[in-house]
N, C-alpha and C. Protein backbone atom coordinates (compact mmCIF):
# COMPACT_ATOMS: atom_id res chain seq x y z
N UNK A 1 -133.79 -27.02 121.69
CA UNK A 1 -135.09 -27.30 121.10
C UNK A 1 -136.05 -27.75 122.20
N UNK A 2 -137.42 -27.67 122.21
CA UNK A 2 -138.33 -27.63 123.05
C UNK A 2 -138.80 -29.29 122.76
N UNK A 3 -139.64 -30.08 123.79
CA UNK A 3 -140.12 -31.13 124.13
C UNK A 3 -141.21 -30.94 123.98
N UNK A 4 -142.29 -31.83 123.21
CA UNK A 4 -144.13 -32.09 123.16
C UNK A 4 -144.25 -33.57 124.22
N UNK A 5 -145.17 -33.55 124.74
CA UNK A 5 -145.31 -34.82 125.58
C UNK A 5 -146.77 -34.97 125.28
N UNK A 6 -147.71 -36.17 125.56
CA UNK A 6 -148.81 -36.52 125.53
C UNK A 6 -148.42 -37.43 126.46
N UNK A 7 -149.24 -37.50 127.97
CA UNK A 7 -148.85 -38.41 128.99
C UNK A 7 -147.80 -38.76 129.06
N UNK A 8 -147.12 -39.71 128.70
CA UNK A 8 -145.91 -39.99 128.91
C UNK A 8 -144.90 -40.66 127.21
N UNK A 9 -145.37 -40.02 126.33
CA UNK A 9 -145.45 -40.62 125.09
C UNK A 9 -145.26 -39.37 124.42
N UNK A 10 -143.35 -39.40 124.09
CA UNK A 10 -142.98 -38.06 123.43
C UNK A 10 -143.93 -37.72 121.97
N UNK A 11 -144.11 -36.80 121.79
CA UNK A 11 -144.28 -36.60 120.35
C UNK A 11 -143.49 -36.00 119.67
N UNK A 12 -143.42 -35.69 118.22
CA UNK A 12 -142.56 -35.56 116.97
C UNK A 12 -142.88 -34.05 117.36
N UNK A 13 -142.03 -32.84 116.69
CA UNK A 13 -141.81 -31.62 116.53
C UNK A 13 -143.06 -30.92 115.77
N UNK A 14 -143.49 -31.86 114.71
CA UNK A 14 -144.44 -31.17 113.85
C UNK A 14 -145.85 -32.42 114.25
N UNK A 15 -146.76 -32.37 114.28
CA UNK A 15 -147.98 -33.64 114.35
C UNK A 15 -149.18 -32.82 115.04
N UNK A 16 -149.88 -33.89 114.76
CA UNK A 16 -151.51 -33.49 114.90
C UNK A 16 -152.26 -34.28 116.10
N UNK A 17 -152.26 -34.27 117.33
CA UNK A 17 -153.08 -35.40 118.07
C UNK A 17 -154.63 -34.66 118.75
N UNK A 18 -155.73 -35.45 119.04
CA UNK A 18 -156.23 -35.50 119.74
C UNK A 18 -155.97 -35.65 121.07
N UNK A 19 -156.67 -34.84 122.10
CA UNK A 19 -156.18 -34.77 123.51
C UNK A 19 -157.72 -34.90 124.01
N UNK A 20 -158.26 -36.06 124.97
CA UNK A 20 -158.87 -36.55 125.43
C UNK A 20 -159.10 -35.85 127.14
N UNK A 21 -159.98 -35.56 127.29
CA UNK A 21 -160.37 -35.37 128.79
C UNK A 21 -159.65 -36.10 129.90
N UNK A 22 -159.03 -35.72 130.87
CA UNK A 22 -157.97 -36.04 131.93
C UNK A 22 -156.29 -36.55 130.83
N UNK A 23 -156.48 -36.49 130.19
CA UNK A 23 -154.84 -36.75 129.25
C UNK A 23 -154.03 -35.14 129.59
N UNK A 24 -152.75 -35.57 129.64
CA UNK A 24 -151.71 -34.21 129.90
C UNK A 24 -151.02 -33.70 129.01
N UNK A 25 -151.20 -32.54 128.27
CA UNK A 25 -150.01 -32.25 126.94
C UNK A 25 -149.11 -31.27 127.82
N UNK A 26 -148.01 -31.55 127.45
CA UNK A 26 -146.70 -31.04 127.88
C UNK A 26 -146.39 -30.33 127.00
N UNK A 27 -146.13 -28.81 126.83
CA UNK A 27 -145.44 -28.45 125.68
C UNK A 27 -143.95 -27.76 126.80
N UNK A 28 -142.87 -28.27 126.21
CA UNK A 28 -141.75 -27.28 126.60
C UNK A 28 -141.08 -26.66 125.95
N UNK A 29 -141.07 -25.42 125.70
CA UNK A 29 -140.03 -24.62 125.21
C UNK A 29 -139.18 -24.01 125.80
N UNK A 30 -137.64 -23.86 125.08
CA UNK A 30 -136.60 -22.88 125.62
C UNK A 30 -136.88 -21.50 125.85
N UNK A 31 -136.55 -20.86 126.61
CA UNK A 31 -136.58 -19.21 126.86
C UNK A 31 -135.98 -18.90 127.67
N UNK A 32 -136.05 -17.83 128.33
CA UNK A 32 -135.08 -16.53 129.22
C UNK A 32 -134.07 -16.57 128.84
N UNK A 33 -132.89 -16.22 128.75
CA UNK A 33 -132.01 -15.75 128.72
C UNK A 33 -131.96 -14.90 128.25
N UNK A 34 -131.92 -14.46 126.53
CA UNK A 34 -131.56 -12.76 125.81
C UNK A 34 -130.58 -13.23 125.38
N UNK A 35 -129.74 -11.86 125.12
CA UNK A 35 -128.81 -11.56 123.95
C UNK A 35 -128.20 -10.57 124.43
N UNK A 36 -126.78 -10.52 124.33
CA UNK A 36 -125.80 -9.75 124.83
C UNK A 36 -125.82 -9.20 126.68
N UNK A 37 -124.97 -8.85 126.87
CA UNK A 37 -124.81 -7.79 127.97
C UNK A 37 -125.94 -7.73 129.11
N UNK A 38 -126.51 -7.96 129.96
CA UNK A 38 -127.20 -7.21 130.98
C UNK A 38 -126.75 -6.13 130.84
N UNK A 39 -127.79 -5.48 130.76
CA UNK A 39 -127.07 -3.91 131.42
C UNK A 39 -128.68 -3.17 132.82
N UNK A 40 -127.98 -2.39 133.58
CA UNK A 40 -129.13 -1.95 134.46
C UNK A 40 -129.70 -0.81 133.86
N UNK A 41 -131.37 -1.05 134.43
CA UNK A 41 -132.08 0.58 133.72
C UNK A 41 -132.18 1.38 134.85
N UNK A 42 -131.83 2.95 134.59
CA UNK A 42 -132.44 3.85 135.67
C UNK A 42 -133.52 4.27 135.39
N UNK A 43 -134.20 4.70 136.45
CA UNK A 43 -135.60 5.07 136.16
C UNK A 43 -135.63 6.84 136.08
């Protein structure tokens, strides 16, 4: 599962904030990997 940050002050999964001029939102989500097999493409 992915991480929300507001400066240094996790936030909840679902919520509503205001983000203020010089403040940092962090959003992190999971990705890359895939599903099954690598396989190589020829061109």
């Amino acid at each position: 599962s992915g991480e929300n940050w507001l400066d240094n002050l996790r936030l909840s999964s679902k919520c509503t904030v205001q983000v203020k001029a010089g403040q940092q939102l962090t959003i992190n989500t999971p990705g890359g990997g895939g599903f099954g097999t690598a396989t190589l493409k020829k061109n």
